[in-house]
PDB file of N, CA and C in Angstrom:
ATOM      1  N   UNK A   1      16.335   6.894 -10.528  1.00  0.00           N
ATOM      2  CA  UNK A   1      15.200   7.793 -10.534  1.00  0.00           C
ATOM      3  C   UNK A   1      14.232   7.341  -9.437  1.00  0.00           C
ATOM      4  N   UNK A   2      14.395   7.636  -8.344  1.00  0.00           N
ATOM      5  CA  UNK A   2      13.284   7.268  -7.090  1.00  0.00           C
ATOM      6  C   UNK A   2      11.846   7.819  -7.593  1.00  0.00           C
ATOM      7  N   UNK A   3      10.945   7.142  -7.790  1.00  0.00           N
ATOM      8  CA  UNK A   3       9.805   7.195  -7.803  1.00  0.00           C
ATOM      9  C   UNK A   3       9.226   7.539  -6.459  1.00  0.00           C
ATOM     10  N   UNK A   4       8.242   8.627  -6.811  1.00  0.00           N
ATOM     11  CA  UNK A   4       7.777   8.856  -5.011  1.00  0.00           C
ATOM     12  C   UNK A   4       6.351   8.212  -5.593  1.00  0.00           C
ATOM     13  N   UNK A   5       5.728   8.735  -6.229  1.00  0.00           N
ATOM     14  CA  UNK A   5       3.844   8.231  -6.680  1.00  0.00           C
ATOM     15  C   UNK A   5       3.367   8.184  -7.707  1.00  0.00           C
ATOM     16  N   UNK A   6       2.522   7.814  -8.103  1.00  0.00           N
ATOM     17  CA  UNK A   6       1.837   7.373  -9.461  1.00  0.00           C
ATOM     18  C   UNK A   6       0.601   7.643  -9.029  1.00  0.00           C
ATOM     19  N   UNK A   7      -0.188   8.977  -9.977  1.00  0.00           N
ATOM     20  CA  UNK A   7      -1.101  10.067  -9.739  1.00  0.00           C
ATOM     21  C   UNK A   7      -2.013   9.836 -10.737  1.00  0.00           C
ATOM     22  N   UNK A   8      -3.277   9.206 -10.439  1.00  0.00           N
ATOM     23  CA  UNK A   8      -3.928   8.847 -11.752  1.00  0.00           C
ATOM     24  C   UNK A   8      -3.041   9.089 -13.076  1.00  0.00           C
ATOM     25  N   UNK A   9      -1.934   8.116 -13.045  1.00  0.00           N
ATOM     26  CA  UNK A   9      -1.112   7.626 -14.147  1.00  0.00           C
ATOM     27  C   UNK A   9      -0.496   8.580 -14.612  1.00  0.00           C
ATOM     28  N   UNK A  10      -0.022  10.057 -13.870  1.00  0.00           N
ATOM     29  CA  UNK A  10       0.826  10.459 -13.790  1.00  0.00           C
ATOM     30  C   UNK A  10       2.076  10.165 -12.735  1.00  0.00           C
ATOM     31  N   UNK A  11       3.164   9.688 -13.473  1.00  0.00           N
ATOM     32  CA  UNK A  11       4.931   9.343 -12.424  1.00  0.00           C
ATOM     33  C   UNK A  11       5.043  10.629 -11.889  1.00  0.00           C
ATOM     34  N   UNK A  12       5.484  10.838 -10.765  1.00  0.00           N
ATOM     35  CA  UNK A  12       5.858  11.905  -9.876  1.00  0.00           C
ATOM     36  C   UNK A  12       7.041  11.025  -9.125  1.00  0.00           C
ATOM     37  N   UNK A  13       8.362  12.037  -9.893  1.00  0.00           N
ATOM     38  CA  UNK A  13       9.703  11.430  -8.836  1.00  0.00           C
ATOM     39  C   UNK A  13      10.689  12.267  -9.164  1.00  0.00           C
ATOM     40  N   UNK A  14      11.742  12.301  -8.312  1.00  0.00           N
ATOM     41  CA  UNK A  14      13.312  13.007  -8.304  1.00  0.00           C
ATOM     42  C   UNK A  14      14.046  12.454  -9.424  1.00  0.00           C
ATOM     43  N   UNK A  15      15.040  13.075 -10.377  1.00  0.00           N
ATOM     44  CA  UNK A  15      16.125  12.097 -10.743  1.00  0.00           C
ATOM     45  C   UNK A  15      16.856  12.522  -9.639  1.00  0.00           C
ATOM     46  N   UNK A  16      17.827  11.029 -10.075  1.00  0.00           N
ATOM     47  CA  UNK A  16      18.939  10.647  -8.569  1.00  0.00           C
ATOM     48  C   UNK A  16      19.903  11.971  -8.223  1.00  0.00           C
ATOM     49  N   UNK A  17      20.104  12.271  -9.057  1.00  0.00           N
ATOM     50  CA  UNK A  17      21.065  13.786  -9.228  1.00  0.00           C
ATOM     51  C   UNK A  17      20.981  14.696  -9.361  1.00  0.00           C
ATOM     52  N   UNK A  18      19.620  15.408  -8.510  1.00  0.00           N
ATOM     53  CA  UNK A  18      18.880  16.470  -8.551  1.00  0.00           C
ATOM     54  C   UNK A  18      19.691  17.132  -7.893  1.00  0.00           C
ATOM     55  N   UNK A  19      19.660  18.877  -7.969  1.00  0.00           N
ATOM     56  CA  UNK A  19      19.869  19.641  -7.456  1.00  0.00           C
ATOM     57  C   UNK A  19      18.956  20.907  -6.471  1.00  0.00           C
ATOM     58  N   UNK A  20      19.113  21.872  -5.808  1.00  0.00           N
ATOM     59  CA  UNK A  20      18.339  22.687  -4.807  1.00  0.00           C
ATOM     60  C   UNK A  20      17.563  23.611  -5.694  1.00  0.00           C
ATOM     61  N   UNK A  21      17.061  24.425  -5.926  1.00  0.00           N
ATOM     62  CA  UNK A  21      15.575  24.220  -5.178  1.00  0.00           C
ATOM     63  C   UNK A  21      14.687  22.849  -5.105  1.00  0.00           C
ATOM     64  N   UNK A  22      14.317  22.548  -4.093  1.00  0.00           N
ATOM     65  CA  UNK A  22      13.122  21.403  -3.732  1.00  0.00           C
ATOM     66  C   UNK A  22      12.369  21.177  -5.175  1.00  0.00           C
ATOM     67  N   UNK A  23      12.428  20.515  -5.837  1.00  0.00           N
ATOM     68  CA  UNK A  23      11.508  20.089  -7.184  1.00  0.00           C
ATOM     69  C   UNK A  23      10.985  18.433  -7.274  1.00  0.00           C
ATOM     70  N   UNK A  24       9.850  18.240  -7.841  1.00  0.00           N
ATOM     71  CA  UNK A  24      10.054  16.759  -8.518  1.00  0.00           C
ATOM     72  C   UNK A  24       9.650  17.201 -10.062  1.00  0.00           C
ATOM     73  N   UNK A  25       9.659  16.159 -10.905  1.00  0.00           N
ATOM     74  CA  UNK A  25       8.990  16.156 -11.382  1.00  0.00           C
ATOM     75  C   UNK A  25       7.970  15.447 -12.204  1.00  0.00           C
ATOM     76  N   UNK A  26       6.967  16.081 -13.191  1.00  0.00           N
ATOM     77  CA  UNK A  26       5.643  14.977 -13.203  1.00  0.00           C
ATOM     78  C   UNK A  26       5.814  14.377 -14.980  1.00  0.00           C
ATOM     79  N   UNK A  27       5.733  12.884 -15.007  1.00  0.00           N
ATOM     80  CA  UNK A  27       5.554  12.776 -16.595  1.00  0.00           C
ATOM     81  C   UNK A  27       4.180  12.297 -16.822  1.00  0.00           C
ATOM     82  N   UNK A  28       3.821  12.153 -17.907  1.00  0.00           N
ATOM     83  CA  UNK A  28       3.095  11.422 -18.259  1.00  0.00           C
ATOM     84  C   UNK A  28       2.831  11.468 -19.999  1.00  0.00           C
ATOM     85  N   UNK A  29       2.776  10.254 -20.968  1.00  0.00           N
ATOM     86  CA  UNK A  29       2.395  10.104 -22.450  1.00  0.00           C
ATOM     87  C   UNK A  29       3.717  11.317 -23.018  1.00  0.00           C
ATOM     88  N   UNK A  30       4.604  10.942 -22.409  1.00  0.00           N
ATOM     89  CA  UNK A  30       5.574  11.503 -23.025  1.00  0.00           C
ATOM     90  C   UNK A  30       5.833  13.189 -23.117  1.00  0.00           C
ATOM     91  N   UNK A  31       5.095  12.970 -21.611  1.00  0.00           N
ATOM     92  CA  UNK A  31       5.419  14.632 -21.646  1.00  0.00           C
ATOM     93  C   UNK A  31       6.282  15.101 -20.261  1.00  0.00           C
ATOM     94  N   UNK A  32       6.390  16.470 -19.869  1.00  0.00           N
ATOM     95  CA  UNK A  32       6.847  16.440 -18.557  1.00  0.00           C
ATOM     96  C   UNK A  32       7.264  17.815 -18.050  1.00  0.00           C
ATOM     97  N   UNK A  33       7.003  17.850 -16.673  1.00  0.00           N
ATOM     98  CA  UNK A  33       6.809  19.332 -16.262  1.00  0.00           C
ATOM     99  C   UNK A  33       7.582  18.853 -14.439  1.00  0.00           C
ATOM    100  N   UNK A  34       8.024  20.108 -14.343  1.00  0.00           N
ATOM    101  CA  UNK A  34       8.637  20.261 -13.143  1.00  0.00           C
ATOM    102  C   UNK A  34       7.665  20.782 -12.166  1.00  0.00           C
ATOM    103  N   UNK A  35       7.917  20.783 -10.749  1.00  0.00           N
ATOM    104  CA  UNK A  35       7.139  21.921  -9.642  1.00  0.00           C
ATOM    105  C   UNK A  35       7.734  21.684  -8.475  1.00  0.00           C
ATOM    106  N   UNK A  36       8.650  23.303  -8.616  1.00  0.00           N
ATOM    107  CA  UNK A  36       9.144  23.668  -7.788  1.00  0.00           C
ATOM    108  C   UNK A  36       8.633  24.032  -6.295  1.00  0.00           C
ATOM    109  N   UNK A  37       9.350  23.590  -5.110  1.00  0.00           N
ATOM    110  CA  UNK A  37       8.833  24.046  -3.999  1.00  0.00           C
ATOM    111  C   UNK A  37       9.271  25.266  -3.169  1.00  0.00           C
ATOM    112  N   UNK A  38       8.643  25.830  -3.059  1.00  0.00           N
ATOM    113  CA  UNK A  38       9.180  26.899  -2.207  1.00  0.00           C
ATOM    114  C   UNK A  38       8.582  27.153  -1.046  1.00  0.00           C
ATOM    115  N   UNK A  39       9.949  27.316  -0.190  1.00  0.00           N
ATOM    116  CA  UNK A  39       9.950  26.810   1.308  1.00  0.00           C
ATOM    117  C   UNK A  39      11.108  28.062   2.262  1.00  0.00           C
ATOM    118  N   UNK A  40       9.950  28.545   2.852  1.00  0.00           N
ATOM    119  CA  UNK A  40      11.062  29.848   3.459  1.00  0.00           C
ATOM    120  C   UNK A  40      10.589  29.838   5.125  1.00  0.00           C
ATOM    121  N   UNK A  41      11.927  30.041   5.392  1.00  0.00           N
ATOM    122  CA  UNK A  41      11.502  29.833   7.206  1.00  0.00           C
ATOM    123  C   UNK A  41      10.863  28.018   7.846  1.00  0.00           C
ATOM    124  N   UNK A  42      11.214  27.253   6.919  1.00  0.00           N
ATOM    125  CA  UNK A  42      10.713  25.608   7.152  1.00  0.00           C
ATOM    126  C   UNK A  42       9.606  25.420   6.831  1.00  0.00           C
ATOM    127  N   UNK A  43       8.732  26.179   6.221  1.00  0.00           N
ATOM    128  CA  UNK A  43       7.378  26.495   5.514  1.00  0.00           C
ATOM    129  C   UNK A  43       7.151  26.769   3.816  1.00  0.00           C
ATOM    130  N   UNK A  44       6.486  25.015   3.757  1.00  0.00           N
ATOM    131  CA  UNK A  44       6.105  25.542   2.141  1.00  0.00           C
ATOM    132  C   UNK A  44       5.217  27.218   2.162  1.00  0.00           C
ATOM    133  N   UNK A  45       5.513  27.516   1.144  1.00  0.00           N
ATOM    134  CA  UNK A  45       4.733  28.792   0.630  1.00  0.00           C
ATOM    135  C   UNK A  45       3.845  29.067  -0.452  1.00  0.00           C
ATOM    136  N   UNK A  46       4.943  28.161  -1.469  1.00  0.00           N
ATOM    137  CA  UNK A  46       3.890  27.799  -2.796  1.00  0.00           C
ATOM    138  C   UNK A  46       4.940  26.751  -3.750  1.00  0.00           C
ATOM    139  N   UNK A  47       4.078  26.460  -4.614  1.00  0.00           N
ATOM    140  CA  UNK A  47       4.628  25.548  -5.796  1.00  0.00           C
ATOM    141  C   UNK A  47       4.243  26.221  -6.955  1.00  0.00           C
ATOM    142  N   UNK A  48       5.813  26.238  -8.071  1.00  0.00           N
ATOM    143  CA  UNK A  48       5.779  26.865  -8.928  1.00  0.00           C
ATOM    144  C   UNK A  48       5.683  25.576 -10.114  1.00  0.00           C
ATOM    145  N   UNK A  49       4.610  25.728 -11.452  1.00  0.00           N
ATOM    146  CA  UNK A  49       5.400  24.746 -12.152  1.00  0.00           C
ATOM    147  C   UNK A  49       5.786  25.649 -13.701  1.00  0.00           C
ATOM    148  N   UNK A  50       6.726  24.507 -13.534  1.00  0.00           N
ATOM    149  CA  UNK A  50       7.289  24.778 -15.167  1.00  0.00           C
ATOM    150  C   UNK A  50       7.921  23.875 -15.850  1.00  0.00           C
ATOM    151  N   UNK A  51       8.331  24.404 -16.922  1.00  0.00           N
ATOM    152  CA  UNK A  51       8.522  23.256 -18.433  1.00  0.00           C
ATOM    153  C   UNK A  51      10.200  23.264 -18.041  1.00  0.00           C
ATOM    154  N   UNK A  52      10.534  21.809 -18.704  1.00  0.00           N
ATOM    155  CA  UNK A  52      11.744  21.784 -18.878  1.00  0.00           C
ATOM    156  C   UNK A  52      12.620  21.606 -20.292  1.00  0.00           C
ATOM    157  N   UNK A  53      13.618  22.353 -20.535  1.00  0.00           N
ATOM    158  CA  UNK A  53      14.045  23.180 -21.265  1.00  0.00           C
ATOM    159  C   UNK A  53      14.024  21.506 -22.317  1.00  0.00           C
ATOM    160  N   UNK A  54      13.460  21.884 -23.671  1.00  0.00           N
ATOM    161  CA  UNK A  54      13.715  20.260 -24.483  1.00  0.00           C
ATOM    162  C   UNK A  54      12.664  18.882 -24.076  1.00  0.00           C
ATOM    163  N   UNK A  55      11.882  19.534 -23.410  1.00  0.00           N
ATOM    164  CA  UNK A  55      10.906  18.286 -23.111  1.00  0.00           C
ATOM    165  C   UNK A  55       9.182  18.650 -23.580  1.00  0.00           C
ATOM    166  N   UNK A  56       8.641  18.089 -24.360  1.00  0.00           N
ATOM    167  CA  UNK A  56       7.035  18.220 -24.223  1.00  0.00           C
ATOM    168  C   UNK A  56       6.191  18.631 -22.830  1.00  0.00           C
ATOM    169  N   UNK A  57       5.996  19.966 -22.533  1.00  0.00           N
ATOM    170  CA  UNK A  57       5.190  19.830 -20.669  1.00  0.00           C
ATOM    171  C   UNK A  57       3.480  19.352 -20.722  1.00  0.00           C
ATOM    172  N   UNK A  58       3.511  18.760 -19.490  1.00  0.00           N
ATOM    173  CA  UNK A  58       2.436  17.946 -19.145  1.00  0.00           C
ATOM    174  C   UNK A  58       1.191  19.217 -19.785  1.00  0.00           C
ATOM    175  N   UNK A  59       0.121  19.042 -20.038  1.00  0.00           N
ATOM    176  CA  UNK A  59      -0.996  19.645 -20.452  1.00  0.00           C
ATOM    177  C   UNK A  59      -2.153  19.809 -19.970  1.00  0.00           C
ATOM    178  N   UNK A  60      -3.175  20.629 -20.280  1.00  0.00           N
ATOM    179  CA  UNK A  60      -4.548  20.383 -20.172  1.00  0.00           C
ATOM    180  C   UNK A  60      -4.752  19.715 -18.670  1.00  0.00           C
ATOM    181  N   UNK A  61      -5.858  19.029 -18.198  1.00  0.00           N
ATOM    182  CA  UNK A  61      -5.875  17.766 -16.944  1.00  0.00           C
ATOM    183  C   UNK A  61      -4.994  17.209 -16.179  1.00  0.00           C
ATOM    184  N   UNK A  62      -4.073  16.950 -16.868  1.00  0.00           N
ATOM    185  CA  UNK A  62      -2.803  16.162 -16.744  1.00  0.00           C
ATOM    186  C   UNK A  62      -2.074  17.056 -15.677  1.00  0.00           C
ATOM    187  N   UNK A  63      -1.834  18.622 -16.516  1.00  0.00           N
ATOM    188  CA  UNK A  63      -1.023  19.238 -15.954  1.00  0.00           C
ATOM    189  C   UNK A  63      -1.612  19.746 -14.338  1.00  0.00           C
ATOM    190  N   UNK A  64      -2.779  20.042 -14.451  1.00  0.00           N
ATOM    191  CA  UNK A  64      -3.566  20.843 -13.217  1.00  0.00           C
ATOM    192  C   UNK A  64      -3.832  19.318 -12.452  1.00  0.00           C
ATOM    193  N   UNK A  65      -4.198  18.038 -13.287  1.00  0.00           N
ATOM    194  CA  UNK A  65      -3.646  17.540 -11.693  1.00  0.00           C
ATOM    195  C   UNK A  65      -2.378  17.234 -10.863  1.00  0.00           C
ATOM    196  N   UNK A  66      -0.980  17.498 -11.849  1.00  0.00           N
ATOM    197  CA  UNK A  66       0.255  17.394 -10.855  1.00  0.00           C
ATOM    198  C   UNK A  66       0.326  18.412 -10.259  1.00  0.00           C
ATOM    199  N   UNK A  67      -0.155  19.711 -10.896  1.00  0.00           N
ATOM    200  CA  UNK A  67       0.323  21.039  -9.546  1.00  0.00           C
ATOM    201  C   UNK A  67      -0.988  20.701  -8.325  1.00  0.00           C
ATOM    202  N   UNK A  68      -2.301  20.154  -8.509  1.00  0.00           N
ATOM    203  CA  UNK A  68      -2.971  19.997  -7.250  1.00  0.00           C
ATOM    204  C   UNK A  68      -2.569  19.178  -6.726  1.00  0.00           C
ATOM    205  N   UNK A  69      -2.099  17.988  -7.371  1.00  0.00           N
ATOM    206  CA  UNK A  69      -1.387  16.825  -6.474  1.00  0.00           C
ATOM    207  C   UNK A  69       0.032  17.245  -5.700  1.00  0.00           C
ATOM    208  N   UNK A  70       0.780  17.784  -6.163  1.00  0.00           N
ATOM    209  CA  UNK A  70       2.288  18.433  -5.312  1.00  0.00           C
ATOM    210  C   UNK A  70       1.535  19.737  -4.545  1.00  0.00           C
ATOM    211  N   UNK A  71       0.601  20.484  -4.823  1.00  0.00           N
ATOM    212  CA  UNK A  71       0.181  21.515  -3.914  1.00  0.00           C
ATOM    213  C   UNK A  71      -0.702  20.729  -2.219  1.00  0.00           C
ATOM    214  N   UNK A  72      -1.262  19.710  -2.576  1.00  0.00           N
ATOM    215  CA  UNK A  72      -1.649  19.120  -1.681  1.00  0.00           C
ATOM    216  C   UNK A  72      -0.663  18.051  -0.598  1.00  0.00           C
ATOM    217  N   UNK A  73       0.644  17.333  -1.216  1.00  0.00           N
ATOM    218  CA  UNK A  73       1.406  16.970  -0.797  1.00  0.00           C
ATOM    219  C   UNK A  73       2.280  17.722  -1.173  1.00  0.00           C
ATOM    220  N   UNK A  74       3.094  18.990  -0.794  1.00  0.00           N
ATOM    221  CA  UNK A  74       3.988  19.543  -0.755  1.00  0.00           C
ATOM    222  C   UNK A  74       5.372  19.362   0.566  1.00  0.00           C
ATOM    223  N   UNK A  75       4.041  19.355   1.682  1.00  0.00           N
ATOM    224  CA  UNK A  75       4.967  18.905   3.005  1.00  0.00           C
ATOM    225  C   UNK A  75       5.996  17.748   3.045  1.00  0.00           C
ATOM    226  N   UNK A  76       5.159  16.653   2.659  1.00  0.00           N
ATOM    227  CA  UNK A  76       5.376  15.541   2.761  1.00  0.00           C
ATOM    228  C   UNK A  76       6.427  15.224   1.369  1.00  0.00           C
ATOM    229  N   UNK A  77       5.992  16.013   0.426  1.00  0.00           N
ATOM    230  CA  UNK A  77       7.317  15.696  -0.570  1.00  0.00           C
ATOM    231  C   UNK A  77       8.774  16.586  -0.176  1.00  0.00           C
ATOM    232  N   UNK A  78       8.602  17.754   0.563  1.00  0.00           N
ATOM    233  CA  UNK A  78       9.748  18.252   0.901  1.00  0.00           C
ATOM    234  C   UNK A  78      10.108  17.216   2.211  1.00  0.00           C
ATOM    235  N   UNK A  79       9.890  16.271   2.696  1.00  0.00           N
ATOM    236  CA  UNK A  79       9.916  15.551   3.444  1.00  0.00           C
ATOM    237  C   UNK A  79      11.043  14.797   2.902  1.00  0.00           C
ATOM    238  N   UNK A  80      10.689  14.027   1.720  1.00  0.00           N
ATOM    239  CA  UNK A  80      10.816  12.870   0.802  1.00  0.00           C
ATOM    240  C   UNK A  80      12.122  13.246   0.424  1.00  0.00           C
ATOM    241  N   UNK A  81      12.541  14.281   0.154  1.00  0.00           N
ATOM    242  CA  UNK A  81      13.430  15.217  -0.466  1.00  0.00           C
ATOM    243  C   UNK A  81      14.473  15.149   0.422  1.00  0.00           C
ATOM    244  N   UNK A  82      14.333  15.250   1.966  1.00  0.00           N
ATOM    245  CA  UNK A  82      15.369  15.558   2.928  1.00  0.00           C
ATOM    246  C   UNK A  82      15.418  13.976   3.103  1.00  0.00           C
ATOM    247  N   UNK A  83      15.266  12.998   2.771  1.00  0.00           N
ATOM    248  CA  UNK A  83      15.063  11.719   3.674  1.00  0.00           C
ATOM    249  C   UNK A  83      16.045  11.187   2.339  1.00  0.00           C
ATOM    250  N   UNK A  84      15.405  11.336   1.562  1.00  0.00           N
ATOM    251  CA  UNK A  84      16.437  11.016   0.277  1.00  0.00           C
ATOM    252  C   UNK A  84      18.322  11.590   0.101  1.00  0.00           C
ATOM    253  N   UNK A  85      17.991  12.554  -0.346  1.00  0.00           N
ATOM    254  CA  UNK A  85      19.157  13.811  -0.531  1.00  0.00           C
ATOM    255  C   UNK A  85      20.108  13.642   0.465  1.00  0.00           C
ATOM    256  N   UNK A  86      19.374  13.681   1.560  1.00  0.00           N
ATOM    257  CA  UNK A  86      20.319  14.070   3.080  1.00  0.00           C
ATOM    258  C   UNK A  86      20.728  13.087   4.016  1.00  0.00           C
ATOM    259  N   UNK A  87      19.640  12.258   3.777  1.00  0.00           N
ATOM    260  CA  UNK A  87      19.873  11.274   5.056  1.00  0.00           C
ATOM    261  C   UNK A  87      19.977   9.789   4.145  1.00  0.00           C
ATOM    262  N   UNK A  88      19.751  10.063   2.900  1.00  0.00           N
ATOM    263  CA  UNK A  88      20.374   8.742   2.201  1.00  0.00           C
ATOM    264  C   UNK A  88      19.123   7.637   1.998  1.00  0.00           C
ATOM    265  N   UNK A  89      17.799   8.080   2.670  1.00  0.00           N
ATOM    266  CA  UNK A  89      17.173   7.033   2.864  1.00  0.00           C
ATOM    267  C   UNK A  89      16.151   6.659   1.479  1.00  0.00           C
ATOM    268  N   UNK A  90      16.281   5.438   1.311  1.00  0.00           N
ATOM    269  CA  UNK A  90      15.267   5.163  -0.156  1.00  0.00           C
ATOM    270  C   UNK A  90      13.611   5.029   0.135  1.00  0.00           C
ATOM    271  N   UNK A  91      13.176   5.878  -1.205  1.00  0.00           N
ATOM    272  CA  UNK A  91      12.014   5.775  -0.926  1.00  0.00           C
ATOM    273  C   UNK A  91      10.639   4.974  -1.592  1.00  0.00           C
ATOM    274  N   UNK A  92       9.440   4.309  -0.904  1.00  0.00           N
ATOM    275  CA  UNK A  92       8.807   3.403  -1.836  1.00  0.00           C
ATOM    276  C   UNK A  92       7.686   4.463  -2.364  1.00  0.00           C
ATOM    277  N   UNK A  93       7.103   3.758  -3.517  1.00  0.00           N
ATOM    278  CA  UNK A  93       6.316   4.890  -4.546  1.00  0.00           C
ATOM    279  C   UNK A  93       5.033   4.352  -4.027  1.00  0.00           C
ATOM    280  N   UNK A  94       4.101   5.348  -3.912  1.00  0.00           N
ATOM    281  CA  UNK A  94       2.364   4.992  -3.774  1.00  0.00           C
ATOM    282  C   UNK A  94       1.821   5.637  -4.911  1.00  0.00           C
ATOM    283  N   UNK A  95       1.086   4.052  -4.981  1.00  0.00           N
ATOM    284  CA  UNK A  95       0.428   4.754  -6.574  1.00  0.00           C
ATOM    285  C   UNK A  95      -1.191   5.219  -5.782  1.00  0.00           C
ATOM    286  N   UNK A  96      -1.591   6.011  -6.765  1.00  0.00           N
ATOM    287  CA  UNK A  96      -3.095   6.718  -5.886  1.00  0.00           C
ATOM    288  C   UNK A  96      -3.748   7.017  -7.196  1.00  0.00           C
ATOM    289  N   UNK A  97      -5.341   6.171  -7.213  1.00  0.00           N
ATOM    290  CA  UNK A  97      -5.421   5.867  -8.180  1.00  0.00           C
ATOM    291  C   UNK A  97      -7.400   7.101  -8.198  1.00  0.00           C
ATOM    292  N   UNK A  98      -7.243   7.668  -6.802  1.00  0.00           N
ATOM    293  CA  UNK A  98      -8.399   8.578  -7.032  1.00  0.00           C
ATOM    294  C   UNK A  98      -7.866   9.959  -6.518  1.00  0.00           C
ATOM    295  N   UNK A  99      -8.821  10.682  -7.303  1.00  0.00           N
ATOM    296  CA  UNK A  99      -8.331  11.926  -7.678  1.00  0.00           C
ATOM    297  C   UNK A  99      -8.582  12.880  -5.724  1.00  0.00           C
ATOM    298  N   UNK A 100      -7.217  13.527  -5.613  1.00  0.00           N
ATOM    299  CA  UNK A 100      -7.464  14.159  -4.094  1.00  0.00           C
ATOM    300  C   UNK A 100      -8.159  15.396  -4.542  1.00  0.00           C
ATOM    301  N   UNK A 101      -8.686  15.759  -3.329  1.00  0.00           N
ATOM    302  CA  UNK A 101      -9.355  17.143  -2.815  1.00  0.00           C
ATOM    303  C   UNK A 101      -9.042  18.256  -2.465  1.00  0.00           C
TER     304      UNK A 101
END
C-alpha cells in the first residue's frame, strides 16, 4: 500500500493493485472514501469522491478535507500514479500537518 501523505491525520494512498481510473484513496478512524481523478486530454478536470462498496466513508471535516486536499494536489497525484503504476518508481509519503488553501 504506497502511502503518498498524511493530511491532518488523514492516510491518502494507492493499494498496490489498483486499477484505471486515476483514484487514491483517503482513511481515517476507520473510515474511508475514494476520489477519483478525472483527466481528459492530459488535464485534470475534476475529482469525484465516493464510498467504497463495504467500508464506513470518511465524514463531516474529515471528508471535505480529502476532496480539498486531492482537489488541490490532483496534478501532482496523477503524477504519483504514472511514476508508480508505469514506471515502477516507489514513492515517499509527506505528512502535512496544516491545513492547505
Amino acid at each position: 500500500m504506497p502511502k503518498l501523505y498524511e493530511y491532518l491525520g488523514i492516510l491518502i494512498f494507492f493499494y498496490s493493485n489498483e486499477h484505471e481510473p486515476i483514484h487514491v484513496h483517503g482513511k481515517h478512524a476507520g473510515r474511508e472514501s475514494r476520489a477519483e481523478i478525472i483527466v481528459e486530454d492530459g488535464e485534470v478536470v475534476r475529482v469525484e469522491i465516493g464510498e467504497i462498496p463495504g467500508k464506513r466513508p470518511l465524514e463531516g471535516q474529515k471528508l471535505r478535507d480529502f476532496e480539498s486536499f486531492v482537489e488541490a494536489r490532483a496534478d501532482e497525484i496523477v503524477g504519483r500514479w504514472i511514476n508508480f503504476f508505469v514506471h515502477n518508481v516507489r514513492t515517499k509519503p509527506e505528512i502535512i500537518t496544516r491545513r492547505i488553501k
